[in-house]
C-alpha atoms as a PDB file:
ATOM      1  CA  UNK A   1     193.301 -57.783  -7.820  1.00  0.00           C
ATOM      2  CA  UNK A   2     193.923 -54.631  -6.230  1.00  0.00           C
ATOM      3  CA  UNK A   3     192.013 -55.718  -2.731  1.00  0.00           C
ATOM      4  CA  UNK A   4     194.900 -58.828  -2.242  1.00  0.00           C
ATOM      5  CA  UNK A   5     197.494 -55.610  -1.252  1.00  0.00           C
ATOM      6  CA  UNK A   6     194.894 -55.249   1.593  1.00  0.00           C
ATOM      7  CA  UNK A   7     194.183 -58.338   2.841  1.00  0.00           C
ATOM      8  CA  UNK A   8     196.684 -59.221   5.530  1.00  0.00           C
ATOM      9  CA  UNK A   9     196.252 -55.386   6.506  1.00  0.00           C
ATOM     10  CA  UNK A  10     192.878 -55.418   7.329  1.00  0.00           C
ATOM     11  CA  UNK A  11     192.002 -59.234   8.366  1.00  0.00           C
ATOM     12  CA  UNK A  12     195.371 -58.300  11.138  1.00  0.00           C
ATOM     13  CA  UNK A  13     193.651 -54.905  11.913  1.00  0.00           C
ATOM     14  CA  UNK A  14     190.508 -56.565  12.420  1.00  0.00           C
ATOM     15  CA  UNK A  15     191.127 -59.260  14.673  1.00  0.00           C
ATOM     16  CA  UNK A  16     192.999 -56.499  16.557  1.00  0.00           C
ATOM     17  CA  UNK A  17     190.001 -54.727  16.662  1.00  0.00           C
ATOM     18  CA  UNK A  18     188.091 -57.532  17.705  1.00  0.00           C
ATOM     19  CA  UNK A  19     190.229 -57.701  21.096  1.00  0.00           C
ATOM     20  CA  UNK A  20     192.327 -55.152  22.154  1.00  0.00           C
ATOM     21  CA  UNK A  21     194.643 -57.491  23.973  1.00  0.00           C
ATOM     22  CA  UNK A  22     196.029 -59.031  20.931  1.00  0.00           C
ATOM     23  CA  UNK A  23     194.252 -62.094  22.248  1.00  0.00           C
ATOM     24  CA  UNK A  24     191.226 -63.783  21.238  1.00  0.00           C
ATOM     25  CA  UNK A  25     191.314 -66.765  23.917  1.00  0.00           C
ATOM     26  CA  UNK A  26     190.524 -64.220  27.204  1.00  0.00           C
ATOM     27  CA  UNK A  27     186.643 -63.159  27.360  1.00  0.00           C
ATOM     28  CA  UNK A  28     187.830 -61.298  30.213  1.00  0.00           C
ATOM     29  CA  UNK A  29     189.091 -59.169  27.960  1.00  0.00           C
ATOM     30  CA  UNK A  30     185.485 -57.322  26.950  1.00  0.00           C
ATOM     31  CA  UNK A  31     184.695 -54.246  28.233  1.00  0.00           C
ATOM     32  CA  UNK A  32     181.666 -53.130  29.584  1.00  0.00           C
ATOM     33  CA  UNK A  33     179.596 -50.186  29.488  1.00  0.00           C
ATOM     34  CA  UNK A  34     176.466 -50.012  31.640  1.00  0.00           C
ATOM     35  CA  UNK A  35     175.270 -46.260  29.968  1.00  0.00           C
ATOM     36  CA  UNK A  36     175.854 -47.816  26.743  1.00  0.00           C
ATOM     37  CA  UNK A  37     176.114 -51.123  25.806  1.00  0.00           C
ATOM     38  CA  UNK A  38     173.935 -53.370  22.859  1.00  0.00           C
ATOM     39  CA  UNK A  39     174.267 -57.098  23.165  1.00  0.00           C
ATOM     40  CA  UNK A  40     172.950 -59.890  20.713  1.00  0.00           C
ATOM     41  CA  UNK A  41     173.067 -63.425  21.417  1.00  0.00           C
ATOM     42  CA  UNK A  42     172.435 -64.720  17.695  1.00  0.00           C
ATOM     43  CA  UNK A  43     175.843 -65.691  15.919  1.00  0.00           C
ATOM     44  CA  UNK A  44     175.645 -63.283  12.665  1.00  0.00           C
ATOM     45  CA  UNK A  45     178.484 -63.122   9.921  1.00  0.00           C
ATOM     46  CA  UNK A  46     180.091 -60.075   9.122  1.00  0.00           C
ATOM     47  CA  UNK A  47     182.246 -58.861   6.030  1.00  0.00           C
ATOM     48  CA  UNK A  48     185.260 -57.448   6.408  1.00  0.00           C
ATOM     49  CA  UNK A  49     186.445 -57.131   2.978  1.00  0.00           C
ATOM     50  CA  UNK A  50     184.334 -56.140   0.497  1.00  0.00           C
ATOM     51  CA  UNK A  51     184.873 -57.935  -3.255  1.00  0.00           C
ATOM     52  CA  UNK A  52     181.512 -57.020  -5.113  1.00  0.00           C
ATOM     53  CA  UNK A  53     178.835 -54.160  -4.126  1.00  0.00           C
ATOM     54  CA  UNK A  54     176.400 -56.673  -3.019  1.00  0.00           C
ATOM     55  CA  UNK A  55     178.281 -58.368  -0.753  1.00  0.00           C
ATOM     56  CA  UNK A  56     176.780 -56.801   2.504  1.00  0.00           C
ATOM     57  CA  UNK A  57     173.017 -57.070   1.622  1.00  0.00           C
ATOM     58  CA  UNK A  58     172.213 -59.734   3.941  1.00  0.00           C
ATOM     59  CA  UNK A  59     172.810 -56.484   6.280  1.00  0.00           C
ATOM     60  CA  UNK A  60     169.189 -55.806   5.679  1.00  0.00           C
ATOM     61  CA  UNK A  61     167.443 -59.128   6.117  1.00  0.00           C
ATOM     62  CA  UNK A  62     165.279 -60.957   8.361  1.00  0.00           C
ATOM     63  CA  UNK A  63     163.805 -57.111  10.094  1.00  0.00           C
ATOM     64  CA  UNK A  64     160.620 -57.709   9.927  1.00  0.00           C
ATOM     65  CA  UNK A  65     159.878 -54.668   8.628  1.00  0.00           C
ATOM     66  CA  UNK A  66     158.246 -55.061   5.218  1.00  0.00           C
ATOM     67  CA  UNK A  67     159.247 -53.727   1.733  1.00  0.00           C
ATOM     68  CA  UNK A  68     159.172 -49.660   1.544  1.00  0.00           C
ATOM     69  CA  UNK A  69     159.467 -48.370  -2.197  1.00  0.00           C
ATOM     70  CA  UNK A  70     160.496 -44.793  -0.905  1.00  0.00           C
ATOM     71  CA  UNK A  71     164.021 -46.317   0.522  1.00  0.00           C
ATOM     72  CA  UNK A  72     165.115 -47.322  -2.996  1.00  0.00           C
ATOM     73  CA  UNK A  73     167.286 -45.262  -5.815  1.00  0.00           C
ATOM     74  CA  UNK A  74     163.833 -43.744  -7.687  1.00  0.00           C
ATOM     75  CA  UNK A  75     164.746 -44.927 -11.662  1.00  0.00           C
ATOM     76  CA  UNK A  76     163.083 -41.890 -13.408  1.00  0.00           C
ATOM     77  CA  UNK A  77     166.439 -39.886 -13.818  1.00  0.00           C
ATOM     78  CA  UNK A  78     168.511 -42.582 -14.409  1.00  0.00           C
ATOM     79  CA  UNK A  79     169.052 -42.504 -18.039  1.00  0.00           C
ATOM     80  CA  UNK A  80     170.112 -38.758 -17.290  1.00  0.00           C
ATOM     81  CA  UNK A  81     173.631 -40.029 -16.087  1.00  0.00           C
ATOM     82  CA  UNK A  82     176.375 -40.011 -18.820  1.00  0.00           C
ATOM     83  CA  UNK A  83     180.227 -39.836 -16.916  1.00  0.00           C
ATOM     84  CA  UNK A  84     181.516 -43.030 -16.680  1.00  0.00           C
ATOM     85  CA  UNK A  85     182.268 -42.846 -12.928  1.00  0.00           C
ATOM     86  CA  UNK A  86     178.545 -41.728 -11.877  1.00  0.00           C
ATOM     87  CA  UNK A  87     177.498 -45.067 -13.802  1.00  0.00           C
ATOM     88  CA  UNK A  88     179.796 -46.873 -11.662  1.00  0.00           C
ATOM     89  CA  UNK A  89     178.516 -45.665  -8.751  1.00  0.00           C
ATOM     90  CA  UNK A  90     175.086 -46.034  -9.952  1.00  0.00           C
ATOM     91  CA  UNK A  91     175.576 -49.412 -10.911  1.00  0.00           C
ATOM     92  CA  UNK A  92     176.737 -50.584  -7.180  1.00  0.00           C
ATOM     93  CA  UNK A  93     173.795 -48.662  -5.832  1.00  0.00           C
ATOM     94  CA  UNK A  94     171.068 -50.158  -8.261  1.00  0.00           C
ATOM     95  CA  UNK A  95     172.480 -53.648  -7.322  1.00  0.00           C
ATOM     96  CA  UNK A  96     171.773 -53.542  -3.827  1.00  0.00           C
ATOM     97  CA  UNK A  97     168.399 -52.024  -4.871  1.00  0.00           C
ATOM     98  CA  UNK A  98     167.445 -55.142  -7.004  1.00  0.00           C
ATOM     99  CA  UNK A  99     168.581 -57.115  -4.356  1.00  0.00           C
ATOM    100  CA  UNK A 100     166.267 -55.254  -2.156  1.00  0.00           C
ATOM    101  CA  UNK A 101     162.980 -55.795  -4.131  1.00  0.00           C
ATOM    102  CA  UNK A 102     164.335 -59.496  -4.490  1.00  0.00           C
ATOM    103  CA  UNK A 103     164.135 -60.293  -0.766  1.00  0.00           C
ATOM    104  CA  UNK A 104     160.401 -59.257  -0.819  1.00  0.00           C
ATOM    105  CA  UNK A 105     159.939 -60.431  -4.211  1.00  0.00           C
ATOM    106  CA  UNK A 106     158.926 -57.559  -6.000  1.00  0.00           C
ATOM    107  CA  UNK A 107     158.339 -58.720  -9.187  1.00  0.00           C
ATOM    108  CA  UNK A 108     157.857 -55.752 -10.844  1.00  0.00           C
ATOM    109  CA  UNK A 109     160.632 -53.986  -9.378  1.00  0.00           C
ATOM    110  CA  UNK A 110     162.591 -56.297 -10.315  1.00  0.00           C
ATOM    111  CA  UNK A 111     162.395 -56.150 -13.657  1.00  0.00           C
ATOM    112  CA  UNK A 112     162.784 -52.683 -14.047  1.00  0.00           C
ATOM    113  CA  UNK A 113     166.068 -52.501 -11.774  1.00  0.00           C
ATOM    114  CA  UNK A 114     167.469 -55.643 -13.693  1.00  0.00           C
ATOM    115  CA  UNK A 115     166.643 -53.778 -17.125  1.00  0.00           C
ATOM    116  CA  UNK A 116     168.029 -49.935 -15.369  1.00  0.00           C
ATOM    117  CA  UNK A 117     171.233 -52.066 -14.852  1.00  0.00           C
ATOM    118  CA  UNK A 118     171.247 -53.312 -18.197  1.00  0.00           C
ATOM    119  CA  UNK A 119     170.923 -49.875 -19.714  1.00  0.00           C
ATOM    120  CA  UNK A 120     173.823 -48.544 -17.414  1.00  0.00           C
ATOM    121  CA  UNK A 121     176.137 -51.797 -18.577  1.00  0.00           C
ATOM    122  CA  UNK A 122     175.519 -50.867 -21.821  1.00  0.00           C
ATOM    123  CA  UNK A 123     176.450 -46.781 -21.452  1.00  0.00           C
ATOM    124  CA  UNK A 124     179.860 -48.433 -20.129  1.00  0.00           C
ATOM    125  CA  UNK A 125     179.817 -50.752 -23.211  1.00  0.00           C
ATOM    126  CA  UNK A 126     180.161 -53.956 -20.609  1.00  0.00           C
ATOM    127  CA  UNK A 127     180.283 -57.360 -22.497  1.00  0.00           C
ATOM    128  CA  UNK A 128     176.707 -58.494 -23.397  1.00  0.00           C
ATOM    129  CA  UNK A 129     177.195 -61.645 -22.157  1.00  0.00           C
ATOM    130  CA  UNK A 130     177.535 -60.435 -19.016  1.00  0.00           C
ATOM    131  CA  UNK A 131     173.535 -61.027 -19.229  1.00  0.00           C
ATOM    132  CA  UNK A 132     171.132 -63.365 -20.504  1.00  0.00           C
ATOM    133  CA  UNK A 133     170.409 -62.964 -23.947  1.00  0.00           C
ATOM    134  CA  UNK A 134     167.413 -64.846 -23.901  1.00  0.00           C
ATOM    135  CA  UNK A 135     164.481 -62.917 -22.542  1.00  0.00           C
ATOM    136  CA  UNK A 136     163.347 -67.015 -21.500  1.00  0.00           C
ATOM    137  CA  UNK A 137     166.135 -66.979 -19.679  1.00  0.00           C
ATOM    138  CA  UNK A 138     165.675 -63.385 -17.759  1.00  0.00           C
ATOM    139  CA  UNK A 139     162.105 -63.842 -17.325  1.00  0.00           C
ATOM    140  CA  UNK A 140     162.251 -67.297 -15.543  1.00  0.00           C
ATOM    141  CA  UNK A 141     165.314 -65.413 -13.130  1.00  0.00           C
ATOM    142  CA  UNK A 142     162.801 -62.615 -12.512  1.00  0.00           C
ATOM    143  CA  UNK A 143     160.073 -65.257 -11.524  1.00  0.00           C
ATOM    144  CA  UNK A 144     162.315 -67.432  -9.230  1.00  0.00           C
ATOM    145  CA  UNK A 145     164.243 -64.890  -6.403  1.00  0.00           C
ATOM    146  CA  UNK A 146     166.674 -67.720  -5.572  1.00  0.00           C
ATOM    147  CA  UNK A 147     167.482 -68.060  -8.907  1.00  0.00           C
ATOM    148  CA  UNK A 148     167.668 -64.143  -9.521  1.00  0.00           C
ATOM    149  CA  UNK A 149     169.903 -64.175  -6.236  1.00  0.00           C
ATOM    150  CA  UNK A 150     172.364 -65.934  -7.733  1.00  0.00           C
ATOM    151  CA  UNK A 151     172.461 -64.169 -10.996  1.00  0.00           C
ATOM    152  CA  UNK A 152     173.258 -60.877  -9.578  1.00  0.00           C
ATOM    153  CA  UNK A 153     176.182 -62.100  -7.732  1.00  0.00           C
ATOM    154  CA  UNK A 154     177.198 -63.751 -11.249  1.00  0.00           C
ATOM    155  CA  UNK A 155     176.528 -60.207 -12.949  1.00  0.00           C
ATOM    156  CA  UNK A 156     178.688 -58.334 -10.587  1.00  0.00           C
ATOM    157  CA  UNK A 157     181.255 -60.804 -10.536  1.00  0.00           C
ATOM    158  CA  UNK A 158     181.392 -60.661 -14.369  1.00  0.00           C
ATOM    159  CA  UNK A 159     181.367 -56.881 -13.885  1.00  0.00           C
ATOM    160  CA  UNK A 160     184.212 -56.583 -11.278  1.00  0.00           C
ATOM    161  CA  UNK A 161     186.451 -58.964 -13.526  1.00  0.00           C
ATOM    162  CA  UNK A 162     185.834 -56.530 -16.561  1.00  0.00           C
ATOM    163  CA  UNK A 163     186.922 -54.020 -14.699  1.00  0.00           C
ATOM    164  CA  UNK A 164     190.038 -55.331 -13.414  1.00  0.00           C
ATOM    165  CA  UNK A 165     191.025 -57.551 -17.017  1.00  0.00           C
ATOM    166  CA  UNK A 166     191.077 -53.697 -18.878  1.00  0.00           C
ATOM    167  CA  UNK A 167     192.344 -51.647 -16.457  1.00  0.00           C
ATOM    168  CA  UNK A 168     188.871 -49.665 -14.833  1.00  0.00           C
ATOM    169  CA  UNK A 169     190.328 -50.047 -11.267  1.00  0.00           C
ATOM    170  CA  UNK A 170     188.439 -46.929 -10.071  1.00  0.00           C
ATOM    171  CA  UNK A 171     185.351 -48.017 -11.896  1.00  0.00           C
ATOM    172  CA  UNK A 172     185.056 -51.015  -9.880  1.00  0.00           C
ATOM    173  CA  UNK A 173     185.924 -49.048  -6.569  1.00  0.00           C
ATOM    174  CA  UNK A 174     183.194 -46.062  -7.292  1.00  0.00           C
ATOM    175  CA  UNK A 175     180.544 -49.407  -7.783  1.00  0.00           C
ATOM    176  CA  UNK A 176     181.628 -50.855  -4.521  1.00  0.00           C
ATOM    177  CA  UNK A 177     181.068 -47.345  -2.720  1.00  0.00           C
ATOM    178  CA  UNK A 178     177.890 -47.073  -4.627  1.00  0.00           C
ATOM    179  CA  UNK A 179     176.930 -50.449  -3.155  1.00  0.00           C
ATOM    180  CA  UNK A 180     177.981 -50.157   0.244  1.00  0.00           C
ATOM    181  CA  UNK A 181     176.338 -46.939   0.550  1.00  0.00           C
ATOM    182  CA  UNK A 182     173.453 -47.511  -0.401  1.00  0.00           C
ATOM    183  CA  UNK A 183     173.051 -51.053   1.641  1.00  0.00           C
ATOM    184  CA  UNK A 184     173.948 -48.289   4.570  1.00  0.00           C
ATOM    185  CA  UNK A 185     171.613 -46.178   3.486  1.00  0.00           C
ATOM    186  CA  UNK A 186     168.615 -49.252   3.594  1.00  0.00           C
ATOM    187  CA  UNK A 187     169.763 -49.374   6.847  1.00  0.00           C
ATOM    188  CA  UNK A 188     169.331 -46.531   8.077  1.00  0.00           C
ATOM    189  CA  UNK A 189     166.326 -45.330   7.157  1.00  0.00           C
ATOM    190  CA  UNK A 190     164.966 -48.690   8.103  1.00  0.00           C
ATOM    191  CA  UNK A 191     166.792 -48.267  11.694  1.00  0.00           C
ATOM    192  CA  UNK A 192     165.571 -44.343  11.850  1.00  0.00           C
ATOM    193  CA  UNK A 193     161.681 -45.200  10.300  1.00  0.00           C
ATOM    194  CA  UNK A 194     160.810 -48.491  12.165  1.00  0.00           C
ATOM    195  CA  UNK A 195     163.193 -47.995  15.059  1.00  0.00           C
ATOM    196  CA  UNK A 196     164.803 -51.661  14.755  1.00  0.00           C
ATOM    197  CA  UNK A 197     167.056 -51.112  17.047  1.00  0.00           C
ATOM    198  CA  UNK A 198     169.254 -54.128  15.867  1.00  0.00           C
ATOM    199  CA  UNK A 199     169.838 -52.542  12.792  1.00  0.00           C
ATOM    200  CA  UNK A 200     171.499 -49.988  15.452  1.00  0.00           C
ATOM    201  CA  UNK A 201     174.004 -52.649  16.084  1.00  0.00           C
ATOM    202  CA  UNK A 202     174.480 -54.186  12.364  1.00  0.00           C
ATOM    203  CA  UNK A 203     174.997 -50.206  11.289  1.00  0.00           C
ATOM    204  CA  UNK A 204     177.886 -49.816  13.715  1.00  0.00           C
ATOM    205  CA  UNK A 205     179.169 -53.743  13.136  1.00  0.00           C
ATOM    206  CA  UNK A 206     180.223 -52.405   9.324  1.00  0.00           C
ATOM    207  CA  UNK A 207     182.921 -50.263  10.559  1.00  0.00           C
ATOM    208  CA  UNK A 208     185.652 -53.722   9.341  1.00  0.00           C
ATOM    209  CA  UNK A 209     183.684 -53.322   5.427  1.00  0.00           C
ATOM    210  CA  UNK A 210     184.439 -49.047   5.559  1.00  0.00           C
ATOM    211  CA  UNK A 211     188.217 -50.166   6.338  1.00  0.00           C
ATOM    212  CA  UNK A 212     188.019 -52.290   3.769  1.00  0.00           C
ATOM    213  CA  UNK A 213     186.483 -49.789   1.145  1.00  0.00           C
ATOM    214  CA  UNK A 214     188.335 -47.011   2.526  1.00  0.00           C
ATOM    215  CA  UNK A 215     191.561 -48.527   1.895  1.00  0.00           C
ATOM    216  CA  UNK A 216     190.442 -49.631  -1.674  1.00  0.00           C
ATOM    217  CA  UNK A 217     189.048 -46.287  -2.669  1.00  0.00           C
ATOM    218  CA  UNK A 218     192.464 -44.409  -1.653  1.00  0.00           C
ATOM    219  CA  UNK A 219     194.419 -46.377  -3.965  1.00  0.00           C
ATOM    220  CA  UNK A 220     192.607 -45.436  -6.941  1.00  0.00           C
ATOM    221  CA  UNK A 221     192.750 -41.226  -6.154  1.00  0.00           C
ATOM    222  CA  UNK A 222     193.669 -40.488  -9.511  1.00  0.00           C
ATOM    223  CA  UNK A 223     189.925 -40.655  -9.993  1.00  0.00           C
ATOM    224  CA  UNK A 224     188.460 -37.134  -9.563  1.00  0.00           C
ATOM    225  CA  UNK A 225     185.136 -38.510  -8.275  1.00  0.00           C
ATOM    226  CA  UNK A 226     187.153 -40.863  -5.851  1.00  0.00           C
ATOM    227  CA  UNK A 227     189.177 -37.853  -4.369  1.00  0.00           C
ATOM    228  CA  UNK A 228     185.836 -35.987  -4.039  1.00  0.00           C
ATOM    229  CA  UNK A 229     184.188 -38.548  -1.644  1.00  0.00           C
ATOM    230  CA  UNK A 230     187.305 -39.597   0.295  1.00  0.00           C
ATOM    231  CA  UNK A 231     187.243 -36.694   3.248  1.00  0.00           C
ATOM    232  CA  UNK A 232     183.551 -37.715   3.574  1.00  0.00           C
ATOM    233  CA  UNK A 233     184.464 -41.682   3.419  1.00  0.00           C
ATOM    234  CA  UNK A 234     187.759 -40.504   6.052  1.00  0.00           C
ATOM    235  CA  UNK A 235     185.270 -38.624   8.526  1.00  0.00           C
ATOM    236  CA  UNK A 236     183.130 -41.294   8.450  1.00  0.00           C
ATOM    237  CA  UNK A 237     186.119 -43.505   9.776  1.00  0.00           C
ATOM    238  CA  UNK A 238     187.129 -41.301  12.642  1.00  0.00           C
ATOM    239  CA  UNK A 239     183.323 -41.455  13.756  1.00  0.00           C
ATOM    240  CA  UNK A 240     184.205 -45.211  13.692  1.00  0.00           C
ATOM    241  CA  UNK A 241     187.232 -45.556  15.264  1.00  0.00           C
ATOM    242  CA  UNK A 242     184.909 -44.066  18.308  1.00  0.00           C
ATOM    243  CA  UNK A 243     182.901 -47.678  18.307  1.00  0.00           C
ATOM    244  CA  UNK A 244     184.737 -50.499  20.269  1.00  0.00           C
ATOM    245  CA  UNK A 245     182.909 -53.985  19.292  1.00  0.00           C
ATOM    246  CA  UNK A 246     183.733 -57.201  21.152  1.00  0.00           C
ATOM    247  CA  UNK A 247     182.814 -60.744  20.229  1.00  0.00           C
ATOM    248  CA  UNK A 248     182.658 -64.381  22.051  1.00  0.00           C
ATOM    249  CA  UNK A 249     186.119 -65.503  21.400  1.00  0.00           C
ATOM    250  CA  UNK A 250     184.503 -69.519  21.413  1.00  0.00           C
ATOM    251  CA  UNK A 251     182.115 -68.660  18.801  1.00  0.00           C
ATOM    252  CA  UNK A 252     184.631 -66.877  17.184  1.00  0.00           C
ATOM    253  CA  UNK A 253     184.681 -67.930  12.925  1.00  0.00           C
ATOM    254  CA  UNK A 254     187.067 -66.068  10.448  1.00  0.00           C
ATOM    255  CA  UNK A 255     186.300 -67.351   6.663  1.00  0.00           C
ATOM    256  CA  UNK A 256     189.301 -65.917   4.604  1.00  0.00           C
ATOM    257  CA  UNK A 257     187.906 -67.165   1.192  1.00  0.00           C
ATOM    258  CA  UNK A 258     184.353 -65.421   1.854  1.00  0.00           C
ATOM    259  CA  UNK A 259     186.572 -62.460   3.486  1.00  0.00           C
ATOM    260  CA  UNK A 260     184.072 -62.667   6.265  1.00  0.00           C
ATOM    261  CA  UNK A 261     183.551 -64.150   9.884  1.00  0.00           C
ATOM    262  CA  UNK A 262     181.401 -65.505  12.174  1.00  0.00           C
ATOM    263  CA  UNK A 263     180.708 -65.100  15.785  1.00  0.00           C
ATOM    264  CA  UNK A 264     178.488 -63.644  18.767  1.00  0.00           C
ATOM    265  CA  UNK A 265     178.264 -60.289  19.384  1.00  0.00           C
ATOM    266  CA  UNK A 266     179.186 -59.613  23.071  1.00  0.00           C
ATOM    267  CA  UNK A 267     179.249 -56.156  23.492  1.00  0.00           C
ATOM    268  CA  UNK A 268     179.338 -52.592  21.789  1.00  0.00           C
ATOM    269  CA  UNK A 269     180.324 -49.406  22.918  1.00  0.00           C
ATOM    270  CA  UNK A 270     179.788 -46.160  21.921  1.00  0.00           C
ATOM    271  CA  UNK A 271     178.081 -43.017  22.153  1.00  0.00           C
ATOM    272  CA  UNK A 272     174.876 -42.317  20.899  1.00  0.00           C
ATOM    273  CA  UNK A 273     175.891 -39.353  19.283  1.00  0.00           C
ATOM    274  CA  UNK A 274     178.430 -41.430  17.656  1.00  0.00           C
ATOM    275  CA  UNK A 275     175.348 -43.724  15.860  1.00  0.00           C
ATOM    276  CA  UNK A 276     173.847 -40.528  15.244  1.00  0.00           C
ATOM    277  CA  UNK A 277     176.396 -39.099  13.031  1.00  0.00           C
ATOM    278  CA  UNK A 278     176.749 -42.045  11.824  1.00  0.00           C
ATOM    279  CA  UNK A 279     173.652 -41.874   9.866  1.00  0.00           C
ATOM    280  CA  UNK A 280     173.948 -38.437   9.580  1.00  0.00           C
ATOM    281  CA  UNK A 281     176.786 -38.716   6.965  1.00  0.00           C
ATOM    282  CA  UNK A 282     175.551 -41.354   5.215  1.00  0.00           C
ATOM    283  CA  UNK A 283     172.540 -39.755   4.307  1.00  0.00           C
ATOM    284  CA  UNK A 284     174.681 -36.860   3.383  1.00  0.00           C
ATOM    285  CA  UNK A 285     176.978 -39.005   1.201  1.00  0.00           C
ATOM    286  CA  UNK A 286     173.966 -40.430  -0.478  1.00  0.00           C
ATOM    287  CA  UNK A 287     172.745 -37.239  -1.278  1.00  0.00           C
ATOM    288  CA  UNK A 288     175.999 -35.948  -2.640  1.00  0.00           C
ATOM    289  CA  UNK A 289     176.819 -39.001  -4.983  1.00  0.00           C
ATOM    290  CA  UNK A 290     172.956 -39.248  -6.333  1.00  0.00           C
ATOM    291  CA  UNK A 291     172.731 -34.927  -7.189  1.00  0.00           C
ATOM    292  CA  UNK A 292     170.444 -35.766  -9.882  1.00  0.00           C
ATOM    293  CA  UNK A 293     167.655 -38.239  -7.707  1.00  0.00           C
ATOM    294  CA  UNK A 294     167.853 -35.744  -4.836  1.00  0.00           C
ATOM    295  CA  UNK A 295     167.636 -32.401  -6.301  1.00  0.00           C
END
């Protein structure tokens, strides 16, 4: 898989990131910023290396905010999209969607994002048996969101190993951008909309997931599309690198098999602006990659 190359890279550069000294063991170590600071006490868990576009949706759970049908991808223009690479993206974006409508258990919803993904799978002329054939079968996963939870992470599995077993390397990068972004997206216009100012924090905490999918996405630049969205993707990172984010060492977890970790957030520092921009350019990015939804 073309993410092991990164692995060491980024789990090194992240635990780096995690403590400037080099040293996890000295809370000492954690800078403060009176002007600036946000502090949680909850232990949360945190991907650092992406592996499938949904892996990040728990990003969005557990606000308290309610289900708002204007955040999501709108399906009308869907069938419009015909490149290959656009479908990839899509296909990362409507998954995080579905997932979406599946944490408030939007039945309806559901069933039209699980049958837009279908139709997109088949444009790409993905196996068939990457879904249930038996409408049974669908329509009891539709009913039960636990159930349906766990067949989307088997569907993009399925998907991500197609991609790799014949050679579609920067098909399954454009779906994890088109994932991650629009999980970003979610949060942001839930953080701008309801002001949760957690979502503040988790927004900034996913600066270890854009290493991870920046890294991925500028290995496969032989992909027009991917060269197109990688000075956006790199000027996202240098707004970033501006974010320092310290954890409790003790409560410190790091889950290489989930490419993920555990612990308390102890501090972040930044500038507002910094958050700002943040959301600035993924809106922006959003905009760009969907031309057809937005314009």
């Amino acid at each position: 898989m073309f993410r092991i190359a990164f692995r060491a890279i980024l789990l090194s550069f992240f635990l780096y990131g995690c403590n400037p000294s080099g040293s996890r063991s000295v809370e000492t170590d954690f800078i403060s910023d009176p002007d600036n600071p946000s502090a949680v006490t909850e232990k949360g868990e945190i991907v650092y290396a992406l592996k499938i576009p949904t892996d990040i949706v728990s990003f969005f759970e557990e606000t308290g905010t309610g289900f708002d049908p204007g955040i999501i991808c709108p399906l009308e223009k869907i069938p419009m999209y015909d490149n290959p690479e656009h479908i990839a993206l899509l296909l990362g974006v409507l998954g995080v969607d579905l997932s979406y409508c599946t944490l408030f258990e939007r039945a309806s919803e559901m069933a039209e994002y699980y049958n837009h993904i279908e139709l997109l799978a088949d444009k790409l002329e993905l196996p068939g048996e990457i879904f249930e054939d038996s409408h049974g079968e669908q329509k009891a996963y539709l009913e039960n969101p636990d159930s349906l939870k766990n067949q989307i992470y088997k569907i993009y599995t399925d998907m991500d190993n197609h991609f790799r077993e014949n050679n579609q390397l920067s098909l399954a990068s454009l779906s994890l951008l088109g994932g991650w972004l629009e999980t970003m997206y979610i949060g942001v216009k839930i953080y701008q909309e309801k002001m949760v100012v957690e979502m503040g924090d988790r927004i900034l905490q996913q600066k270890y997931s854009l290493n991870s999918l920046s890294g991925i996405l500028a290995s496969h630049q032989e992909s027009l599309m991917i060269r197109r969205y990688m000075h956006t993707v790199n000027k996202l990172k240098e707004v970033y690198d501006e974010v320092d984010i310290h954890y409790e060492t003790e409560s410190f977890e790091v889950d290489s098999a989930e490419q993920a970790f555990h612990a308390t957030l102890a501090k972040i520092i930044y500038e507002p602006e910094s958050l700002e921009e943040i959301c600035r350019i993924i809106i922006q990015l959003r905009e760009d990659i969907l031309p057809l939804i937005h314009h």
